[in-house]
C-alpha atoms as a PDB file:
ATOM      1  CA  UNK A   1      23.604  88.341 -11.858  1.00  0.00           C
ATOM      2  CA  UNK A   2      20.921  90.128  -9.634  1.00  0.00           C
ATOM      3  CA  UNK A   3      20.392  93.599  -9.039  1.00  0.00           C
ATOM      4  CA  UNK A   4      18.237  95.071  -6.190  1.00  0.00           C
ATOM      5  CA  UNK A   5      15.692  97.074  -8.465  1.00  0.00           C
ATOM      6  CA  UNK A   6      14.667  93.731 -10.231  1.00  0.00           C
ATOM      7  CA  UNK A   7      11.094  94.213 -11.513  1.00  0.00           C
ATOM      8  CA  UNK A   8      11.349  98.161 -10.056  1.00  0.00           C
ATOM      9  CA  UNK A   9      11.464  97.154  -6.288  1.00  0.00           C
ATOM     10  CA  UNK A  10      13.130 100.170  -5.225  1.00  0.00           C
ATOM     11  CA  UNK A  11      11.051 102.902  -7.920  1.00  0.00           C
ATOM     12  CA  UNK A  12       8.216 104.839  -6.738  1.00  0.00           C
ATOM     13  CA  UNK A  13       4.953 102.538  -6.411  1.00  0.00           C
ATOM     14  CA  UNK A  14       2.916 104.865  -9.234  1.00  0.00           C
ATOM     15  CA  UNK A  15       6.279 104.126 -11.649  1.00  0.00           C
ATOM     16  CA  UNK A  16       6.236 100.316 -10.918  1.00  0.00           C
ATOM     17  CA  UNK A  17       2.170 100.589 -11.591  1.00  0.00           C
ATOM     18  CA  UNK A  18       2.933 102.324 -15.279  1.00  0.00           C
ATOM     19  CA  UNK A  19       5.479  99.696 -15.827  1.00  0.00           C
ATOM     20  CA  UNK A  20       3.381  96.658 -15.577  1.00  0.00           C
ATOM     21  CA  UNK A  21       0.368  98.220 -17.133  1.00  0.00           C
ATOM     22  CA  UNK A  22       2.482  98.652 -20.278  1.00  0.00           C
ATOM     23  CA  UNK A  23       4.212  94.987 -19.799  1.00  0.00           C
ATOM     24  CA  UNK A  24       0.859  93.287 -19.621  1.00  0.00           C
ATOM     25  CA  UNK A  25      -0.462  95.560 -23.111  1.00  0.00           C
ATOM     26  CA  UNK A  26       2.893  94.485 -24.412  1.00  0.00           C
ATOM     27  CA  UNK A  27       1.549  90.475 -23.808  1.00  0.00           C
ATOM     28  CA  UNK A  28      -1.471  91.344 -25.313  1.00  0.00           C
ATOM     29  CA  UNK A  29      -0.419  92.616 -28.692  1.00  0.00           C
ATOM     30  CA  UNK A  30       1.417  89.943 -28.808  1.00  0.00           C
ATOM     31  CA  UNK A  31      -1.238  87.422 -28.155  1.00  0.00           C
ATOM     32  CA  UNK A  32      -2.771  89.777 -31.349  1.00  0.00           C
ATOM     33  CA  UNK A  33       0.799  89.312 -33.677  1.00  0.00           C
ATOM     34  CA  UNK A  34       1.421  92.987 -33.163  1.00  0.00           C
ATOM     35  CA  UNK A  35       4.884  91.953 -32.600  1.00  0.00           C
ATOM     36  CA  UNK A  36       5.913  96.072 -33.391  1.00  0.00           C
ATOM     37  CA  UNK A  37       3.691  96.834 -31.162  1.00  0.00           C
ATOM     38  CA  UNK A  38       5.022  94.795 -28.211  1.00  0.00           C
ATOM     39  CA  UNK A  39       8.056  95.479 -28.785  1.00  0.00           C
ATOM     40  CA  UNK A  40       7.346  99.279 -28.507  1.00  0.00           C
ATOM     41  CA  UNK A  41       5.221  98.315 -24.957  1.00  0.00           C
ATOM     42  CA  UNK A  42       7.922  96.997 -23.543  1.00  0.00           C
ATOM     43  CA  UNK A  43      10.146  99.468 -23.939  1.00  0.00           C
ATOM     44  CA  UNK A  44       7.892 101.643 -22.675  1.00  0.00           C
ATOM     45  CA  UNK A  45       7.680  99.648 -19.728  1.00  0.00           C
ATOM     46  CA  UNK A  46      11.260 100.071 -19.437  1.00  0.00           C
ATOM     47  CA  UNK A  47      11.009 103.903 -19.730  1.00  0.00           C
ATOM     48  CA  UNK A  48       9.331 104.023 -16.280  1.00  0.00           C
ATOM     49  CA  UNK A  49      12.090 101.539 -14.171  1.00  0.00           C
ATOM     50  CA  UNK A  50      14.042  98.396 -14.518  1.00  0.00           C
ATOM     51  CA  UNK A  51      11.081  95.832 -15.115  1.00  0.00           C
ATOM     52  CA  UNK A  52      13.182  92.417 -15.970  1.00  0.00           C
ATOM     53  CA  UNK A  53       9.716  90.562 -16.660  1.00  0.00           C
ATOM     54  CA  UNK A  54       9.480  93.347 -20.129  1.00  0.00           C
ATOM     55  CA  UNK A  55      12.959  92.993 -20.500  1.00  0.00           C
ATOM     56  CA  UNK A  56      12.448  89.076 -20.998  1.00  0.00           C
ATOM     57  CA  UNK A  57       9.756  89.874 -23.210  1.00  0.00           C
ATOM     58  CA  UNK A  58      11.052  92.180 -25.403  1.00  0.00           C
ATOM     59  CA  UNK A  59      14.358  89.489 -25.480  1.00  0.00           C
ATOM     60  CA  UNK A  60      11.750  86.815 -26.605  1.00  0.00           C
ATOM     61  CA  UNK A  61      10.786  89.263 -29.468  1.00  0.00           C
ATOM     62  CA  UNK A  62      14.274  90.278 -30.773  1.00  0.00           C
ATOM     63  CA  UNK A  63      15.200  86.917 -30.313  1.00  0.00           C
ATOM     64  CA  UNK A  64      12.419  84.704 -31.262  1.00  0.00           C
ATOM     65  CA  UNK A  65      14.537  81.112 -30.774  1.00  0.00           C
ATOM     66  CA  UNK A  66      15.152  78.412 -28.864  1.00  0.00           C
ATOM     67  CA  UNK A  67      16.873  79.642 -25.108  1.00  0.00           C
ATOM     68  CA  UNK A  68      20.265  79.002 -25.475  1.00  0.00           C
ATOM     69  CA  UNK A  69      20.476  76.178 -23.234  1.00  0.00           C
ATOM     70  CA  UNK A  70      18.374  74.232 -25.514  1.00  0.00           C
ATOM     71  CA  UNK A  71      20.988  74.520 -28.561  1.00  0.00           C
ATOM     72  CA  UNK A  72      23.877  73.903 -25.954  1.00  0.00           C
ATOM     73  CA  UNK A  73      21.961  70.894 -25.679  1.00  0.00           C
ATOM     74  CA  UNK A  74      21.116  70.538 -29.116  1.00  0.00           C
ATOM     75  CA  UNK A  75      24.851  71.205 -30.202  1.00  0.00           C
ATOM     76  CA  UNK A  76      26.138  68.723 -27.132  1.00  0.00           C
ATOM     77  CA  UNK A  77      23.954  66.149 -29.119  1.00  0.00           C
ATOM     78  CA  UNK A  78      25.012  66.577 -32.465  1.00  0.00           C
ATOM     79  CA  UNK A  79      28.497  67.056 -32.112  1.00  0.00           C
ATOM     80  CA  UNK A  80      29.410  64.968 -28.744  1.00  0.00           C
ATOM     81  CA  UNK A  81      32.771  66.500 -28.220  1.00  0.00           C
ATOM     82  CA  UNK A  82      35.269  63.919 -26.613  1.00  0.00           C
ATOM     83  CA  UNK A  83      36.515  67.123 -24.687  1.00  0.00           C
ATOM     84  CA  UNK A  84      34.582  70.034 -22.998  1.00  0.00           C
ATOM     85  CA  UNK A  85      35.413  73.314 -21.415  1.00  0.00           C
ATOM     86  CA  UNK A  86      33.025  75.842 -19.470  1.00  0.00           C
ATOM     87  CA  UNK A  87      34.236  79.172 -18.119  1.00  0.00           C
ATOM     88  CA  UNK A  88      31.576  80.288 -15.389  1.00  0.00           C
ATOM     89  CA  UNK A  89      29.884  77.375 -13.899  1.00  0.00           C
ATOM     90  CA  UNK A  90      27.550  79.006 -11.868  1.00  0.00           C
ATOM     91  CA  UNK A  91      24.911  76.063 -10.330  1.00  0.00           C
ATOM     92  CA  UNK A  92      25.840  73.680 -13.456  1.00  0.00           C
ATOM     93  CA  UNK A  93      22.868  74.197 -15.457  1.00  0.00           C
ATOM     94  CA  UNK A  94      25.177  73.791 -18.872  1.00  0.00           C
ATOM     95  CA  UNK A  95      27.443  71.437 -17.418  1.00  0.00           C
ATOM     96  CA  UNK A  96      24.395  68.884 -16.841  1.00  0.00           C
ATOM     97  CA  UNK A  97      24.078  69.320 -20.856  1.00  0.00           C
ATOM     98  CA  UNK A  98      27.482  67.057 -21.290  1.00  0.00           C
ATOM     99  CA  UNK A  99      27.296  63.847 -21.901  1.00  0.00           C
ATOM    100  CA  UNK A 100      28.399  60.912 -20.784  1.00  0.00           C
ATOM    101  CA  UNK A 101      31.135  60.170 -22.967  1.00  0.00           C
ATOM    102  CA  UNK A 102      32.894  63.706 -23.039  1.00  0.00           C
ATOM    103  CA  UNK A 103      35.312  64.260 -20.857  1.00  0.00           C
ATOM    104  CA  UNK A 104      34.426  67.720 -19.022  1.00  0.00           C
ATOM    105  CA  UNK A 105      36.057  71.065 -17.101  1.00  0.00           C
ATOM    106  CA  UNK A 106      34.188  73.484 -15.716  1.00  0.00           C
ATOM    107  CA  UNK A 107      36.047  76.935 -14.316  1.00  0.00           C
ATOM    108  CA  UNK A 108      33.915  79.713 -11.899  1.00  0.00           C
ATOM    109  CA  UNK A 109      35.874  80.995  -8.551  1.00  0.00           C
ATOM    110  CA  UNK A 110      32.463  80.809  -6.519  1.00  0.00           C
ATOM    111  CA  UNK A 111      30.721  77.056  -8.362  1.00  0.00           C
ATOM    112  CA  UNK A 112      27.437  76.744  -6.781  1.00  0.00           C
ATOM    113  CA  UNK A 113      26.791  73.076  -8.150  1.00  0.00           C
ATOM    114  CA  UNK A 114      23.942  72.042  -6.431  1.00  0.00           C
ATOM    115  CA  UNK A 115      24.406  68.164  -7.528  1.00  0.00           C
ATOM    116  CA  UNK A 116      26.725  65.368  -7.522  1.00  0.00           C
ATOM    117  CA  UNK A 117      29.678  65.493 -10.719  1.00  0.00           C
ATOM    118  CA  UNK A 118      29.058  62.790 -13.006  1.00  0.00           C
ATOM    119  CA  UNK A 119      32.519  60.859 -13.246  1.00  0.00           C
ATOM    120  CA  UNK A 120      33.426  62.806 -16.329  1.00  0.00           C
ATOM    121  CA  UNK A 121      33.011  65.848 -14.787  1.00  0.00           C
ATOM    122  CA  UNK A 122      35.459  68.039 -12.675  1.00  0.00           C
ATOM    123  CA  UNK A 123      34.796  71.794 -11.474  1.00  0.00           C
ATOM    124  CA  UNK A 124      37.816  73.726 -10.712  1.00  0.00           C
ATOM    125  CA  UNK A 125      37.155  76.303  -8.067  1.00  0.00           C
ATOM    126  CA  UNK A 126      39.511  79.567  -9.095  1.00  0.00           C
ATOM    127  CA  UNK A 127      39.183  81.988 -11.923  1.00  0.00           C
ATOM    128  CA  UNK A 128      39.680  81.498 -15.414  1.00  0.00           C
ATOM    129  CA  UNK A 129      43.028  83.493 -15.176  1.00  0.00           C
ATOM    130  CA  UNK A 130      44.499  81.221 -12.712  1.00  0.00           C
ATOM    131  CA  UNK A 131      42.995  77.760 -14.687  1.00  0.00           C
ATOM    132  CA  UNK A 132      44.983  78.605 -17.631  1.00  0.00           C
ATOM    133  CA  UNK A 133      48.244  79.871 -15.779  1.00  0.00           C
ATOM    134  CA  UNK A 134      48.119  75.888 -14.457  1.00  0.00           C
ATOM    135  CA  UNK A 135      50.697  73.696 -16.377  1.00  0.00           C
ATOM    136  CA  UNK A 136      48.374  70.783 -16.107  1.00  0.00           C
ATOM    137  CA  UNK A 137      46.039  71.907 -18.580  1.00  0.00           C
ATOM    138  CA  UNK A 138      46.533  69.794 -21.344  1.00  0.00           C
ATOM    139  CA  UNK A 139      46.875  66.793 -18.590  1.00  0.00           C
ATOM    140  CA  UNK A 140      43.351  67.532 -17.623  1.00  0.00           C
ATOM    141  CA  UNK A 141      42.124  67.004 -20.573  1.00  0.00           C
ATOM    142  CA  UNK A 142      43.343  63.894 -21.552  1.00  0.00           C
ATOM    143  CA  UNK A 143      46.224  65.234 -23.410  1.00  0.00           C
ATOM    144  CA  UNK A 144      43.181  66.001 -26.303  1.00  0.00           C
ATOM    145  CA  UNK A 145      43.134  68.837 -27.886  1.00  0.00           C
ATOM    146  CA  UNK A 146      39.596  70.557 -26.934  1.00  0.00           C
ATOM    147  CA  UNK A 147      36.849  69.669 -28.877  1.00  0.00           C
ATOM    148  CA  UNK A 148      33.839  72.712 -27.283  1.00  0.00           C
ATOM    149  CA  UNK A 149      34.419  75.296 -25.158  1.00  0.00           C
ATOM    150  CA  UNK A 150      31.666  77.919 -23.347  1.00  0.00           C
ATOM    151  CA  UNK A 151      32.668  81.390 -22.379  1.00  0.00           C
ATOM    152  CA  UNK A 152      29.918  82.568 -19.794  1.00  0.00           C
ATOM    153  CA  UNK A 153      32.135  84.342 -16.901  1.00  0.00           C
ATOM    154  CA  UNK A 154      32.259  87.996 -16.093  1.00  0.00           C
ATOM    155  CA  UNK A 155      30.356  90.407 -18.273  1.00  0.00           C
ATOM    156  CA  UNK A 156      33.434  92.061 -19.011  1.00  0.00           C
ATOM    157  CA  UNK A 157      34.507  91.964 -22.667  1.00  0.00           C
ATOM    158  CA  UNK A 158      37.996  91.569 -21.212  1.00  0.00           C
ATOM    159  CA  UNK A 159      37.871  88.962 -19.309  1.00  0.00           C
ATOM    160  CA  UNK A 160      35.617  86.846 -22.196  1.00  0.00           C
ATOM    161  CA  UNK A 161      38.907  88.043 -24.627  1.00  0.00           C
ATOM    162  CA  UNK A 162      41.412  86.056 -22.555  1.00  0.00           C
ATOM    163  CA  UNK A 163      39.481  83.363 -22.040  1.00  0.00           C
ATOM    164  CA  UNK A 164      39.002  82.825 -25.615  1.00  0.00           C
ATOM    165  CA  UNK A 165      43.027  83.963 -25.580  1.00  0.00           C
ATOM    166  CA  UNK A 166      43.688  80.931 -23.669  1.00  0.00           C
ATOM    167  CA  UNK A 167      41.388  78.498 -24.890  1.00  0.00           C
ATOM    168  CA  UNK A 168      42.570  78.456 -28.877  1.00  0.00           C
ATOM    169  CA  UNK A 169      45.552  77.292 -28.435  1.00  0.00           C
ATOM    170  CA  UNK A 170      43.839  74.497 -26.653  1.00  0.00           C
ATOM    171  CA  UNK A 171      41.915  73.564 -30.187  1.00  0.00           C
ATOM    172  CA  UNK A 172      42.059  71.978 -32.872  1.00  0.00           C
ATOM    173  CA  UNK A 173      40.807  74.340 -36.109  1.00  0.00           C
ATOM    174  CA  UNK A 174      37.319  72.926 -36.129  1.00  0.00           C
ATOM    175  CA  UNK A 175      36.575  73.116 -32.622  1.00  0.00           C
ATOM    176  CA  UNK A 176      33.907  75.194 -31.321  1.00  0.00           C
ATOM    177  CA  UNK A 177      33.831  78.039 -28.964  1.00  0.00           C
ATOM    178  CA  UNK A 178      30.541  79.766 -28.037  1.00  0.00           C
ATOM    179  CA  UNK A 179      30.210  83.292 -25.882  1.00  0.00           C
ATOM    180  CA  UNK A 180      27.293  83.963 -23.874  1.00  0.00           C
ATOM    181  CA  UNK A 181      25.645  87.570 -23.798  1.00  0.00           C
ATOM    182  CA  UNK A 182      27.060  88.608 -27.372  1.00  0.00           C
ATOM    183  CA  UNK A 183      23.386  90.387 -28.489  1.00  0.00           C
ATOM    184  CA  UNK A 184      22.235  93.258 -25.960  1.00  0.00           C
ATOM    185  CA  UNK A 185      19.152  94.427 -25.710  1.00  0.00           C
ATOM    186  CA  UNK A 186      19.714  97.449 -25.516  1.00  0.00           C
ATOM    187  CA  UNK A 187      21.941 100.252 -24.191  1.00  0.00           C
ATOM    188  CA  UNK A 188      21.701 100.032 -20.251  1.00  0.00           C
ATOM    189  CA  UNK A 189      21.538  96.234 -20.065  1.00  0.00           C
ATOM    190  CA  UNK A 190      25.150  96.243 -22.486  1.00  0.00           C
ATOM    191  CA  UNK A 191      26.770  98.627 -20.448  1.00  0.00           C
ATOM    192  CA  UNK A 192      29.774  97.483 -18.406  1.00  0.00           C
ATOM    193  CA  UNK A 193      27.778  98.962 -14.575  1.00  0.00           C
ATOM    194  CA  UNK A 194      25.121  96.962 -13.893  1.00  0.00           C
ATOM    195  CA  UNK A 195      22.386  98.842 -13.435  1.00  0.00           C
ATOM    196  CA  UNK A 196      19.429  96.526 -14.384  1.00  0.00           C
ATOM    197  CA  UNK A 197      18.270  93.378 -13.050  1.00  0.00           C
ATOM    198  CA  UNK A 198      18.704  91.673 -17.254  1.00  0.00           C
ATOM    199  CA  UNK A 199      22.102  92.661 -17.366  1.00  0.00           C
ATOM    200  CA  UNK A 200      24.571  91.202 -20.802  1.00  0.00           C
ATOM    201  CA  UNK A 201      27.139  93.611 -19.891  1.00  0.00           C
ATOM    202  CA  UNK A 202      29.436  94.489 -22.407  1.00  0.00           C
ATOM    203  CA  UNK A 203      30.298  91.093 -23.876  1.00  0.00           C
ATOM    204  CA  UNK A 204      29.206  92.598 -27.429  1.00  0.00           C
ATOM    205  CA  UNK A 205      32.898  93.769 -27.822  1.00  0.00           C
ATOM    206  CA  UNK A 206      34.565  91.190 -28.354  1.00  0.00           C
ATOM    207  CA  UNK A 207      32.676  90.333 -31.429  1.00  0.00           C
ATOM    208  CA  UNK A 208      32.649  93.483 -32.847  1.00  0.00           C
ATOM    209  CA  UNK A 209      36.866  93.554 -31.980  1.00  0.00           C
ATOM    210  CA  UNK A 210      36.915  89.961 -33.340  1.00  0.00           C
ATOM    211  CA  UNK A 211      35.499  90.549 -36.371  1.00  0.00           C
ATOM    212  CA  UNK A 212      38.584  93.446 -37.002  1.00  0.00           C
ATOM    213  CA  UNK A 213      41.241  91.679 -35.535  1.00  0.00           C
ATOM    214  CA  UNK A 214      40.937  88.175 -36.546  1.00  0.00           C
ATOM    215  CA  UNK A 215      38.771  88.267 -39.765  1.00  0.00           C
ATOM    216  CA  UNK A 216      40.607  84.458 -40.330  1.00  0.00           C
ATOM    217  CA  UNK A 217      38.051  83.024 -37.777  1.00  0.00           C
ATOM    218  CA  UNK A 218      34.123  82.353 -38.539  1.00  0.00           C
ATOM    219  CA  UNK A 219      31.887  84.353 -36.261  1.00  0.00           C
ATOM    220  CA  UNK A 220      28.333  84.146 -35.988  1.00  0.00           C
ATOM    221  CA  UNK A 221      25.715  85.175 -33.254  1.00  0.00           C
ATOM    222  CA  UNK A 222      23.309  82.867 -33.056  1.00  0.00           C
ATOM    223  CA  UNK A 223      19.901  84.414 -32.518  1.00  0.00           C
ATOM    224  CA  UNK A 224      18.963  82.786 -28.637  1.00  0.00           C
ATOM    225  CA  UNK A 225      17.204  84.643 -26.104  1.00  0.00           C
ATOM    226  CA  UNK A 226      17.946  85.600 -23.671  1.00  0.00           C
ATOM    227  CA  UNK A 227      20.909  87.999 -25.081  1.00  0.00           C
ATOM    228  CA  UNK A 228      22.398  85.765 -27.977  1.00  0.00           C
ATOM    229  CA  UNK A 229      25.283  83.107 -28.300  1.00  0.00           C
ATOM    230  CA  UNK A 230      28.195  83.656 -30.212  1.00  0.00           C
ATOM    231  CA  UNK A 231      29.830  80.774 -31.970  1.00  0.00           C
ATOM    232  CA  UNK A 232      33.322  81.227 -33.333  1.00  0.00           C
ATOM    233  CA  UNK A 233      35.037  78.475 -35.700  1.00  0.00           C
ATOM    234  CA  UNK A 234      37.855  77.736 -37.947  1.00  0.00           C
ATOM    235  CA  UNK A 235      40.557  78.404 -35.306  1.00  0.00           C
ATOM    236  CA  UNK A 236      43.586  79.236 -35.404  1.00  0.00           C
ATOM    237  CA  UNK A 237      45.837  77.297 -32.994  1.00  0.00           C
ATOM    238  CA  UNK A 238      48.770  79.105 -33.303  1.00  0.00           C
ATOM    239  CA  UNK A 239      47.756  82.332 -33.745  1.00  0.00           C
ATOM    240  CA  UNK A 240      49.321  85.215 -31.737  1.00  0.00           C
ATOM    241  CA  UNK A 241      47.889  87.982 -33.377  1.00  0.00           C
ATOM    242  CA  UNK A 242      45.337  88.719 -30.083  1.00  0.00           C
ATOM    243  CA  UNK A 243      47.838  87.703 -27.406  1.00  0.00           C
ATOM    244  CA  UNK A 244      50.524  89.927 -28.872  1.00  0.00           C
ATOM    245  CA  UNK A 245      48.131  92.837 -28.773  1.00  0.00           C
ATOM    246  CA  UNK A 246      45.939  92.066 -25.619  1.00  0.00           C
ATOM    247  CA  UNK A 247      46.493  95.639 -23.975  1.00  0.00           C
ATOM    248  CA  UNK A 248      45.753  97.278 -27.376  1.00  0.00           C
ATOM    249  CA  UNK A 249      42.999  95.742 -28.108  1.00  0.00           C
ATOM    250  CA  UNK A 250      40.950  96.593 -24.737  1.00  0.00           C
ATOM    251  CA  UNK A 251      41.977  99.588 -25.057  1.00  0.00           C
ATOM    252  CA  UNK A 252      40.057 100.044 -28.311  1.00  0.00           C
ATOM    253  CA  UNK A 253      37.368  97.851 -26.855  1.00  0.00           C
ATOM    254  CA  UNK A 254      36.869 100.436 -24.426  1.00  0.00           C
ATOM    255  CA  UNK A 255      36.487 103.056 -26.811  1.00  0.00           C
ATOM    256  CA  UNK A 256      33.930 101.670 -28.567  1.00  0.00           C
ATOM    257  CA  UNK A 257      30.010 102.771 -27.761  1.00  0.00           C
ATOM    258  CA  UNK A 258      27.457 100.953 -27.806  1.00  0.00           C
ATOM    259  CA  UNK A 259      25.599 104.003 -29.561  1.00  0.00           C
ATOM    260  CA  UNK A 260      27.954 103.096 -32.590  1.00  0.00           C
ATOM    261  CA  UNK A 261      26.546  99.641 -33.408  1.00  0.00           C
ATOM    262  CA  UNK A 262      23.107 100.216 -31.591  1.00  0.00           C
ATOM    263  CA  UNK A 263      21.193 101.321 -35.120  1.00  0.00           C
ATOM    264  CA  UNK A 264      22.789  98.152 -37.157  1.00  0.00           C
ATOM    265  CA  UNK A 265      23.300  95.520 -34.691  1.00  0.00           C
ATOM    266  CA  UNK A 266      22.334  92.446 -36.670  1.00  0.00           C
ATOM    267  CA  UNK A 267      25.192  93.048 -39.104  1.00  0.00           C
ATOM    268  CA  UNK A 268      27.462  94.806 -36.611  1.00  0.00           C
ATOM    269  CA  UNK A 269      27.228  91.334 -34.498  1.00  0.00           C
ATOM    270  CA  UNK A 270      26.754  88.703 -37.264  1.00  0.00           C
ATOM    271  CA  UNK A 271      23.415  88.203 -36.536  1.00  0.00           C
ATOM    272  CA  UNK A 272      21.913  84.310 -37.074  1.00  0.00           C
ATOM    273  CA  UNK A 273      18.104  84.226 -36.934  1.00  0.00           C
ATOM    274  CA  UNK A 274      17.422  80.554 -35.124  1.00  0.00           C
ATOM    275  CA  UNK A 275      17.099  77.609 -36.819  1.00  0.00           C
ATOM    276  CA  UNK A 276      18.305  74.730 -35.679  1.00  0.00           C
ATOM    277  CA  UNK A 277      18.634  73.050 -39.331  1.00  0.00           C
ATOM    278  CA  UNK A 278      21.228  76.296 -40.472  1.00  0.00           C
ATOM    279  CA  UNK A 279      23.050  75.993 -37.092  1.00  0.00           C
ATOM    280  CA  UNK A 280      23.593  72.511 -37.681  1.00  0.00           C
ATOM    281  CA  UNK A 281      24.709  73.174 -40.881  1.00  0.00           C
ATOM    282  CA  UNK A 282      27.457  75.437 -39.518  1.00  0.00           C
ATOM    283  CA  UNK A 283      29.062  72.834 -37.359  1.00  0.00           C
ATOM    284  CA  UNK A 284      29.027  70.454 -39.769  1.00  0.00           C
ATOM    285  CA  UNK A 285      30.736  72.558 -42.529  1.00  0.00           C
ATOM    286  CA  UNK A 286      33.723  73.505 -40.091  1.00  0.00           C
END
């Protein structure tokens, strides 16, 4: 999502001037490897207005791995799931990741596909709610049980909870579910108002309410800019634990702060540092 102060468009002209002087020092103690030192630069930058070019940056430093549509890809390659499911389609940039041989659904109310659907492919143009209330489901997929899913809707932790709600019992145990956004930046990009042009929302919840709820499942964070992918395994099919307790459970997701896992993140969100070889490793230990 956009916001109309992207890059400081709407701050005072002397504001926008500080900001990019201290986003284009940031790129130069980097060139250096003073990787503290950027880091501190940009957040400088970010002190002044919303300047999404040092929020990239300073994603590319917390982050330092492969953008996450490059392990989709990688993941699509290894694995090749038989069955596919993607919750916020957007123009298709993931979806084009599939390939030929897996059998595809992709979910988003407002799909802005910009190309033709392979013949494996179908879009369905509602929201996730309304997809899973369907009693077709598990006719659209072949009557398989769901080999990958993709959570990358609203950046609402709720709405990211049902939809992994709803697409468990679609799995087998070792299937794989990832979540986009799962690592903020920091504060204002995680918070549930957009207010900045980078923008993860508040997605971090539901690994943090995860981890309490259903310590049975396998959660990591993989370590992908822009703002981290989540990949949760060993599933539970026929678990009811989170369904039985939906209301409950945003209601403590609400309560939570960001300003309580802010200091320890990396543990708070099962940090993985990237590496393709350990990732790999993960899916095939499932």
């Amino acid at each position: 999502m956009n916001h109309p102060d992207i890059d400081g468009g709407a701050q005072p002209a002397h504001l926008r001037r500080q900001a990019r002087y201290s986003y284009f020092r940031a790129r130069l103690n980097l060139l250096l490897g003073r990787q503290a030192a950027a880091q501190r630069l940009c957040r400088q930058a970010l002190s002044f207005c919303d300047y999404t070019k040092a929020y990239r940056l300073l994603s590319q430093l917390q982050l330092p791995g492969e953008h996450y549509f490059k392990v989709l890809a990688r993941v699509h390659a290894h694995v090749r799931p038989a069955t596919y499911l993607e919750v916020g389609v957007s123009r298709g940039e993931s979806l084009q990741l599939v390939g030929p041989g897996t059998l595809a659904l992709g979910i988003d109310p407002e799909p802005r596909v910009g190309f033709t659907l392979a013949p494996n492919q179908k879009v369905f143009a509602q929201t996730s709610d309304a997809f899973f209330a369907r009693p077709d489901v598990p006719a659209l997929l072949g009557g398989k049980p769901l080999d990958m899913a993709f959570i990358d809707g609203m950046h609402h932790f709720e709405y990211a909870l049902r939809d992994f709600v709803n697409i468990e019992p679609l799995c087998r145990p070792d299937s794989l579910i990832f979540i986009h956004d799962c690592y903020p930046i920091d504060a204002r990009s995680a918070e549930r108002d957009q207010t900045t042009g980078f923008w993860s929302g508040d997605i971090w919840r539901v690994i943090v309410l995860l981890k309490k709820y259903r310590p049975d499942l396998k959660i990591h964070t993989i370590g992908a800019p822009p703002t981290g992918l989540g990949l949760i395994t060993r599933l539970d099919p026929t678990s009811t634990v989170l369904r039985s307790r939906l209301p409950e459970l945003i209601a403590a997701g609400l309560a939570l702060d960001f300003s309580q896992i802010a200091p320890l993140r990396p543990e708070a969100l099962n940090l993985l540092p990237y590496d393709w070889l350990h990732v790999r490793q993960l899916l095939d230990s499932r």
